[in-house]
C-alpha atoms as a PDB file:
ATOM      1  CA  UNK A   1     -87.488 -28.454  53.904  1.00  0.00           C
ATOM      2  CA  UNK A   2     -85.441 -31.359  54.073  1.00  0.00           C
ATOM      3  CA  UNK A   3     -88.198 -33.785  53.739  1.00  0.00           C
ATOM      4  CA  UNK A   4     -88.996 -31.994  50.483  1.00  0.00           C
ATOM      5  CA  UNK A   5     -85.959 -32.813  48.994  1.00  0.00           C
ATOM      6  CA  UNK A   6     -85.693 -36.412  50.191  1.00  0.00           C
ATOM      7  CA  UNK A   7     -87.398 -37.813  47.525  1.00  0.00           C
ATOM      8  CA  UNK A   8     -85.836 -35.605  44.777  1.00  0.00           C
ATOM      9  CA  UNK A   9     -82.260 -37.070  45.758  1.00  0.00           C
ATOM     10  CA  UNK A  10     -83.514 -40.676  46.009  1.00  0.00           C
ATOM     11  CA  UNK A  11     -84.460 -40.420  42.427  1.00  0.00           C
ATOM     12  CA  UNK A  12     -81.674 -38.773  41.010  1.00  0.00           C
ATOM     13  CA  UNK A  13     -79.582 -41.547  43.189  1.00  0.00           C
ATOM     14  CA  UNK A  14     -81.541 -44.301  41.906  1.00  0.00           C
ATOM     15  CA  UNK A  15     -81.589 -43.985  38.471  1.00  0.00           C
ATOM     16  CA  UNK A  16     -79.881 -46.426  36.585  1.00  0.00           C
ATOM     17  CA  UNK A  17     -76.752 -45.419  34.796  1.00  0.00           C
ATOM     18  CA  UNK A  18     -75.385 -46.732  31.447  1.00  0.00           C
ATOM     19  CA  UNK A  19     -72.389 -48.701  31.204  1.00  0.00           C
ATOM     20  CA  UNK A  20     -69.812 -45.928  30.146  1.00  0.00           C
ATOM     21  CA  UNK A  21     -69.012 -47.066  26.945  1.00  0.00           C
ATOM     22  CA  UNK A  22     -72.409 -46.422  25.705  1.00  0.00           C
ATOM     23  CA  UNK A  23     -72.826 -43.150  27.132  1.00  0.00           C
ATOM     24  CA  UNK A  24     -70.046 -41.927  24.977  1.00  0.00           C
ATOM     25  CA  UNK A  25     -71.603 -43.546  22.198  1.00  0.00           C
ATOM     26  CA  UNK A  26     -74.749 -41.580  23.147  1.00  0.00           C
ATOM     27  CA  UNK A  27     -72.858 -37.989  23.567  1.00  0.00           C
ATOM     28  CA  UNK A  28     -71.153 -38.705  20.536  1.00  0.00           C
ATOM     29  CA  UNK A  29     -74.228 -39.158  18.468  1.00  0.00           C
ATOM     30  CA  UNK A  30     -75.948 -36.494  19.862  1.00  0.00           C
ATOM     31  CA  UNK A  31     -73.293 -33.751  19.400  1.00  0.00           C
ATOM     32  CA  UNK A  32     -72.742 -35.078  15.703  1.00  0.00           C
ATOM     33  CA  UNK A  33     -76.653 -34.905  15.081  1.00  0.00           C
ATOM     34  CA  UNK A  34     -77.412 -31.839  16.922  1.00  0.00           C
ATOM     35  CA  UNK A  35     -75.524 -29.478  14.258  1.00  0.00           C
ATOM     36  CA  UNK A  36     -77.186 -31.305  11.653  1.00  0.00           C
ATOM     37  CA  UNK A  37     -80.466 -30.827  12.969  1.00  0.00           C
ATOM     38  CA  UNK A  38     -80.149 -26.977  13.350  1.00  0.00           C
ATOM     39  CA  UNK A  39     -78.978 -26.714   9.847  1.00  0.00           C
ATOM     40  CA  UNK A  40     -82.339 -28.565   8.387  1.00  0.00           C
ATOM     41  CA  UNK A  41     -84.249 -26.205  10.975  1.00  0.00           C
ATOM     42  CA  UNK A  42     -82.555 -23.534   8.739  1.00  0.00           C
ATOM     43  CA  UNK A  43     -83.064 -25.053   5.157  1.00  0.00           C
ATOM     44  CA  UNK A  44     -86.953 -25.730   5.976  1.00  0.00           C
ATOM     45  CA  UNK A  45     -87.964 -23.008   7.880  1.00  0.00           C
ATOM     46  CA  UNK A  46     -87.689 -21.227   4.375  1.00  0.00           C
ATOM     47  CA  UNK A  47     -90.745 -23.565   3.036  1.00  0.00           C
ATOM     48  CA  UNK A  48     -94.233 -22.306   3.519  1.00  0.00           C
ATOM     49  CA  UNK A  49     -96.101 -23.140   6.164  1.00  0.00           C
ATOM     50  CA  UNK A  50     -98.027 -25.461   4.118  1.00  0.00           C
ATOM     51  CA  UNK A  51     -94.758 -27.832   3.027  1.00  0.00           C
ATOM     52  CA  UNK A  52     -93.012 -27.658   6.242  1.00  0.00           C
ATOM     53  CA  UNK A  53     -94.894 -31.285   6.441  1.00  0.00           C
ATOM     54  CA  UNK A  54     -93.530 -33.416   4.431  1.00  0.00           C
ATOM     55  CA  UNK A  55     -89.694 -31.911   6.206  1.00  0.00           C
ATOM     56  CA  UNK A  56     -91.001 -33.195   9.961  1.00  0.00           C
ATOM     57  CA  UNK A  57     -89.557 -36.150   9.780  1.00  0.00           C
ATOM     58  CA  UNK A  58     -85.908 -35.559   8.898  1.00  0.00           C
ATOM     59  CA  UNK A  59     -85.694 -34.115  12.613  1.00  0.00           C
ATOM     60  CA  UNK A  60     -85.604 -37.816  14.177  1.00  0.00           C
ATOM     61  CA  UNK A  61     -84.536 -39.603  11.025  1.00  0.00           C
ATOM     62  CA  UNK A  62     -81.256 -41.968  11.246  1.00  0.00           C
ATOM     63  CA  UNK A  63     -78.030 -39.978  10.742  1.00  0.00           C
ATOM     64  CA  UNK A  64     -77.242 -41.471   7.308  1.00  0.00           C
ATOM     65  CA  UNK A  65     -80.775 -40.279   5.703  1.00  0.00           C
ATOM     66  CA  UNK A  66     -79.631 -36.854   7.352  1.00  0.00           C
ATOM     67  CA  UNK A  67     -76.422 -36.577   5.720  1.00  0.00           C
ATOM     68  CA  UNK A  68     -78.196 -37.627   2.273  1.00  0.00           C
ATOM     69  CA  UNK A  69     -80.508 -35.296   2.681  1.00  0.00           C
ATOM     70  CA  UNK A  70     -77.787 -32.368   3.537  1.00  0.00           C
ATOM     71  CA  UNK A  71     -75.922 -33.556   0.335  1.00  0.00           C
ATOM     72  CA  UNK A  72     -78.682 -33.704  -2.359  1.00  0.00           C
ATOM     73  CA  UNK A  73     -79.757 -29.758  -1.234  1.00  0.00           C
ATOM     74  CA  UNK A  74     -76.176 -28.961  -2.029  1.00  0.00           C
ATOM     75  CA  UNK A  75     -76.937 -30.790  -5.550  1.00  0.00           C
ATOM     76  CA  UNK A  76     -80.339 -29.290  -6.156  1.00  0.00           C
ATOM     77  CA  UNK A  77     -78.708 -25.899  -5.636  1.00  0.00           C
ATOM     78  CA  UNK A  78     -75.429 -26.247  -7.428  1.00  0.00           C
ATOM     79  CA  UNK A  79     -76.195 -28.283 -10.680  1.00  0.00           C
ATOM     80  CA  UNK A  80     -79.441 -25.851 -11.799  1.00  0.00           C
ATOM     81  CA  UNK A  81     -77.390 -23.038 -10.997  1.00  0.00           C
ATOM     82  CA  UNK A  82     -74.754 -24.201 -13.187  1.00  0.00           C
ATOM     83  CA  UNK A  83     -77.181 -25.331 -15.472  1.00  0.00           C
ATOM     84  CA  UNK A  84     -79.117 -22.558 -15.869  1.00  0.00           C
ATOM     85  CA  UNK A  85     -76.010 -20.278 -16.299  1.00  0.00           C
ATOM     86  CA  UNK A  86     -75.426 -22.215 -19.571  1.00  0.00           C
ATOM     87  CA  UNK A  87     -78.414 -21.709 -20.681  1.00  0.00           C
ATOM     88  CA  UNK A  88     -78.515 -18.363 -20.347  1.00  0.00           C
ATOM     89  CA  UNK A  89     -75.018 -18.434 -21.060  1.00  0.00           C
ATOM     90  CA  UNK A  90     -74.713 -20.284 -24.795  1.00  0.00           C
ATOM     91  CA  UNK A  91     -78.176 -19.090 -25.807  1.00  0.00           C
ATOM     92  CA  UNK A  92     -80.601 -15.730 -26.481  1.00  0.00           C
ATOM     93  CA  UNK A  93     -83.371 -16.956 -23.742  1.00  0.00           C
ATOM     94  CA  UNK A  94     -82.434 -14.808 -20.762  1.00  0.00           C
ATOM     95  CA  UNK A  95     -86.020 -13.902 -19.437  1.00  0.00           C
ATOM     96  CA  UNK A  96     -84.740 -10.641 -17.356  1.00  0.00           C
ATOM     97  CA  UNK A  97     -88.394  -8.885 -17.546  1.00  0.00           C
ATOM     98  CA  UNK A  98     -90.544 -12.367 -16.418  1.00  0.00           C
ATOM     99  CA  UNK A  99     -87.948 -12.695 -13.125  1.00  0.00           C
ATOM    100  CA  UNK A 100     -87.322  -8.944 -12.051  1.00  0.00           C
ATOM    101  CA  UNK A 101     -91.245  -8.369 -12.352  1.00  0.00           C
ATOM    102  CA  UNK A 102     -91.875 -11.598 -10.137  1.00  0.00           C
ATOM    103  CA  UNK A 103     -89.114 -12.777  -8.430  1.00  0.00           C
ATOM    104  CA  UNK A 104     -87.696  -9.135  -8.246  1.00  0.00           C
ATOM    105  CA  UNK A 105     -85.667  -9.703  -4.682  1.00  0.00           C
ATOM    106  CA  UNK A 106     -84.171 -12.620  -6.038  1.00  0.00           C
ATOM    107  CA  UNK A 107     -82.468 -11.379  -8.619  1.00  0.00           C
ATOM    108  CA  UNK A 108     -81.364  -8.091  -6.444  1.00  0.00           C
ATOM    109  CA  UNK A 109     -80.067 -10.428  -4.340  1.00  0.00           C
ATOM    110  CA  UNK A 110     -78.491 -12.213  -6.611  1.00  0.00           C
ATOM    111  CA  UNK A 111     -76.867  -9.373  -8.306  1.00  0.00           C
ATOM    112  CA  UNK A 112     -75.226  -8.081  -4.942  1.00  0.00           C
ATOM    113  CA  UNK A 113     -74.048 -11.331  -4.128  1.00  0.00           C
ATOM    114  CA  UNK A 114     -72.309 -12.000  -6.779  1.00  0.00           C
ATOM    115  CA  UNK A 115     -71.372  -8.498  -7.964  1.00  0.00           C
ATOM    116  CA  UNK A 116     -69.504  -8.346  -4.478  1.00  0.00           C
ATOM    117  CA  UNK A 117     -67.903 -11.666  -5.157  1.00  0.00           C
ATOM    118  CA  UNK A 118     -66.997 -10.985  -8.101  1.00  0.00           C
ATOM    119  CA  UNK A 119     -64.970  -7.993  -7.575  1.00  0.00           C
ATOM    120  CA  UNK A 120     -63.730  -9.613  -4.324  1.00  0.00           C
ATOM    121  CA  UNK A 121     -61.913 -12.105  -6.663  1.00  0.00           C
ATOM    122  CA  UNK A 122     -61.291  -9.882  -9.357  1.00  0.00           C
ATOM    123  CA  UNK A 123     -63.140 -11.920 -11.595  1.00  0.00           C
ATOM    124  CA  UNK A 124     -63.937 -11.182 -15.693  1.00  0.00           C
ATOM    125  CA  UNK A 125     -63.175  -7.298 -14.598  1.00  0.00           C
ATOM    126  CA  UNK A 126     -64.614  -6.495 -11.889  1.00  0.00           C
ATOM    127  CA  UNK A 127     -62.345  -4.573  -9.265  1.00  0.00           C
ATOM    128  CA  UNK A 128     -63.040  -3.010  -6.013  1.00  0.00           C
ATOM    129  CA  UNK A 129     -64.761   0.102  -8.014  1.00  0.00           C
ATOM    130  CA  UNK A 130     -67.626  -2.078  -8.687  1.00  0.00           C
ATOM    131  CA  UNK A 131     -68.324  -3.113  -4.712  1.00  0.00           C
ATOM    132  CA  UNK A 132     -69.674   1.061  -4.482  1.00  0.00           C
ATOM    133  CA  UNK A 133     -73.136   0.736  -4.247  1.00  0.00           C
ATOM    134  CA  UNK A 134     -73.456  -2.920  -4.739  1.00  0.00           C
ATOM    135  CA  UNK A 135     -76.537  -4.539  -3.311  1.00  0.00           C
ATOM    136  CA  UNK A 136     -78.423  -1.085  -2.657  1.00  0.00           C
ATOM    137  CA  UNK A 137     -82.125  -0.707  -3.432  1.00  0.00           C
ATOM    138  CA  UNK A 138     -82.433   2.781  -4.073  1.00  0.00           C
ATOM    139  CA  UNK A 139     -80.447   5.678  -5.958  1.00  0.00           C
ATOM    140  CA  UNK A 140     -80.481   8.968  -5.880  1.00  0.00           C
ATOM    141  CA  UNK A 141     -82.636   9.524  -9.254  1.00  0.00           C
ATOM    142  CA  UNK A 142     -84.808   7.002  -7.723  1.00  0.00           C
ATOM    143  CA  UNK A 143     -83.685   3.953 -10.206  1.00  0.00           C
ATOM    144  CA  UNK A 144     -82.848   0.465  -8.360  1.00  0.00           C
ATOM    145  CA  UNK A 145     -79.077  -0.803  -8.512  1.00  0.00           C
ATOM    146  CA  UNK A 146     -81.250  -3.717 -10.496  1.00  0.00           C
ATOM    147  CA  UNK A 147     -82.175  -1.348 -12.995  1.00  0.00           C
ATOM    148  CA  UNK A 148     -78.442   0.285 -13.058  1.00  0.00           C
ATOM    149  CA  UNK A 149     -77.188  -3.374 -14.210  1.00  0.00           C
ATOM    150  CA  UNK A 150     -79.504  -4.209 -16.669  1.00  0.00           C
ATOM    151  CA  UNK A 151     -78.847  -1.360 -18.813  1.00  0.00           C
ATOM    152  CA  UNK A 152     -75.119  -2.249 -18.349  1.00  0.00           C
ATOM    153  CA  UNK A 153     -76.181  -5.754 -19.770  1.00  0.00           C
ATOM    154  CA  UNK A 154     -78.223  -4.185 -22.627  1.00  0.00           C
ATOM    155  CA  UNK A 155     -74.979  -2.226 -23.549  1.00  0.00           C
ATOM    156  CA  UNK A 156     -73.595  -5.362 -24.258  1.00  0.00           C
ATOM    157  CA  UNK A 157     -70.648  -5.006 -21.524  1.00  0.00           C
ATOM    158  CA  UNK A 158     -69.134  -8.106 -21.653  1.00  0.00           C
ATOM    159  CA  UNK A 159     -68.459  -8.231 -17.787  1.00  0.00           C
ATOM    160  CA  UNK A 160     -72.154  -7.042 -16.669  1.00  0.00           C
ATOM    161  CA  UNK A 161     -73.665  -9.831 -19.180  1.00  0.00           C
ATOM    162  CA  UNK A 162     -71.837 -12.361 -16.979  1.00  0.00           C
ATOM    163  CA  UNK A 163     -73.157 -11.205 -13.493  1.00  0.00           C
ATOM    164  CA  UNK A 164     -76.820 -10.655 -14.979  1.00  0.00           C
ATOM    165  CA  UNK A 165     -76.624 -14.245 -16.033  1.00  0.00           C
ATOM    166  CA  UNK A 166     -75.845 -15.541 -13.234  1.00  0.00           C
ATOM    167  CA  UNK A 167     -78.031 -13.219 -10.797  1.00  0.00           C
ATOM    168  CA  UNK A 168     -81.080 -14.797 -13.227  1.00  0.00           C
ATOM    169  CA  UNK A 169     -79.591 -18.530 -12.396  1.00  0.00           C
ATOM    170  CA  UNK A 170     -79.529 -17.754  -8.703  1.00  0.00           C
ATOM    171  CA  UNK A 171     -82.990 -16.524  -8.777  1.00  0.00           C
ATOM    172  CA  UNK A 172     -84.583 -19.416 -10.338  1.00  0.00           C
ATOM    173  CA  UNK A 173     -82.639 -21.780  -8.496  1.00  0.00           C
ATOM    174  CA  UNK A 174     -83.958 -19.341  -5.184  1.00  0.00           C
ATOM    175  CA  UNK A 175     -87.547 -19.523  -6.911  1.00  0.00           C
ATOM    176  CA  UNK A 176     -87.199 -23.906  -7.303  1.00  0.00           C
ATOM    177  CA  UNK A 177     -86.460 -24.172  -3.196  1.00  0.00           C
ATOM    178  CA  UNK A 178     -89.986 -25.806  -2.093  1.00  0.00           C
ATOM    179  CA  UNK A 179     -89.506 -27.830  -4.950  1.00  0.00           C
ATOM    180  CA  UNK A 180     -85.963 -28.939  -4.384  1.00  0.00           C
ATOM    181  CA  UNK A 181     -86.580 -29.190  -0.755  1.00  0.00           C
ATOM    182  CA  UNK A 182     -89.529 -31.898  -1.841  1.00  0.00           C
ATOM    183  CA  UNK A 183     -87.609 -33.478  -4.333  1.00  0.00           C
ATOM    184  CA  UNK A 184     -84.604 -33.430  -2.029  1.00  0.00           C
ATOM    185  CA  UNK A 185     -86.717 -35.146   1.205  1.00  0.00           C
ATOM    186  CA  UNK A 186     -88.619 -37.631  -1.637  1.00  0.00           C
ATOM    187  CA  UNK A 187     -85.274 -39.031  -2.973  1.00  0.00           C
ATOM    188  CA  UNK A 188     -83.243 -39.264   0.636  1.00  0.00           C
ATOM    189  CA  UNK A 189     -84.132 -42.659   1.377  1.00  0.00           C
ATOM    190  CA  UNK A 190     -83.156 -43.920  -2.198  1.00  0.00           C
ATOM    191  CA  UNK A 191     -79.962 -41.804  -1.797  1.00  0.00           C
ATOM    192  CA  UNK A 192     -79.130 -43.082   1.665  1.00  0.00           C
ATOM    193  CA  UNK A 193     -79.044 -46.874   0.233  1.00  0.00           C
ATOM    194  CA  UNK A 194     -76.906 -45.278  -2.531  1.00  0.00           C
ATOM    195  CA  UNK A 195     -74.186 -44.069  -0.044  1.00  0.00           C
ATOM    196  CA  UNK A 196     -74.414 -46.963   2.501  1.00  0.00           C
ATOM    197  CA  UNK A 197     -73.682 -49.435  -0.907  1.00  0.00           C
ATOM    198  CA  UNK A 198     -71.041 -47.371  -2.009  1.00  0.00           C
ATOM    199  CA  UNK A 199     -69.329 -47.300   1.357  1.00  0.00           C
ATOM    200  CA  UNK A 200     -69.277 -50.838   2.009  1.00  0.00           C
ATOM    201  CA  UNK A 201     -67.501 -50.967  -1.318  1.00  0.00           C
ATOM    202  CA  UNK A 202     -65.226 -49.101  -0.459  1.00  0.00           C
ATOM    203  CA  UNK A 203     -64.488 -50.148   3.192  1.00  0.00           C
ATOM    204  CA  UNK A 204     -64.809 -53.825   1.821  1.00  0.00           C
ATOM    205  CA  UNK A 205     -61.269 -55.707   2.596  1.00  0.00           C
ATOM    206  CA  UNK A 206     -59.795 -57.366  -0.438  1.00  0.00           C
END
């Protein structure tokens, strides 16, 4: 038994140690990249199997590519949401029939979401009454909550014209993700220069 073991402890006693300084260095960088890691295992594991490719990389990429990354998939979900809102918003092109026929679980999705934040805020009218049945698939007469808010929005109620909007913006903007996830990884390294620049500027001593 013990001359099992010998050799076991004479490696573990023999390995060579780093200086302590850089161990911390090397706990501290692996703690700060580990929860960025899982959270691109999140974003990408929502790409098809097919486009998880071009993502591989990001795993072992240098923090600062990382971060940019992180930041312009907050931007390529944020500004075409906003965007599209307006459009939908300010004009009379609000294709409800094209993205409930194909992208129907977006835009249920979108409508609970929102409907529930909404009234959580007590935002343009919604209250607490509204949360009842929010987000539910089915009714009793067999009609989707989906359906239920589009004829609200074709009665012109002001409130329900609102949250259909901006269901519609969420599901494009849930439609766009391989492409914003592509765009996102293609434009990193550009982005990364972007922010390193624009640090040193500001760290710069005068």
């Amino acid at each position: 038994m013990s001359r099992r073991l010998l050799p076991l402890n004479w490696l573990r006693n023999t390995r060579p140690r780093l200086p302590k300084w850089q161990a911390r260095h090397a706990t501290r960088l692996q703690s700060s990249q580990s929860p960025q890691a899982s959270r691109i295992d999140r974003i990408t594991s929502r790409l098809p199997k097919r486009l998880q490719k071009y993502t591989t990389g990001l795993r072992n990429a240098p923090l600062s590519h990382v971060v940019s990354f992180l930041i312009l998939h907050e931007l390529t979900a944020i500004v075409p949401l906003v965007a599209l809102f307006a459009l939908f918003h300010y004009t009379t092109y609000v294709p409800i029939s094209y993205m409930t026929e194909n992208f129907g679980d977006y835009v249920s999705g979108g409508i609970a979401r929102f409907e529930r934040y909404f009234s959580r805020k007590g935002w343009f009218g919604f209250g607490q009454e509204e949360r009842t049945g929010a987000g539910q698939d089915g009714q009793a007469d067999g009609r989707s909550h989906t359906d239920e808010i589009v004829d609200k929005w074709k009665s012109g109620d002001r409130k329900y014209e609102i949250l259909m909007e901006v269901a519609l913006a969420y599901a494009v903007t849930k439609a766009l993700l391989p492409i914003r996830i592509i765009g996102s990884v293609s434009a990193t390294p550009w982005f990364a220069g972007v922010l390193m620049r624009a640090r040193k500027m500001f760290t710069r001593k005068p």
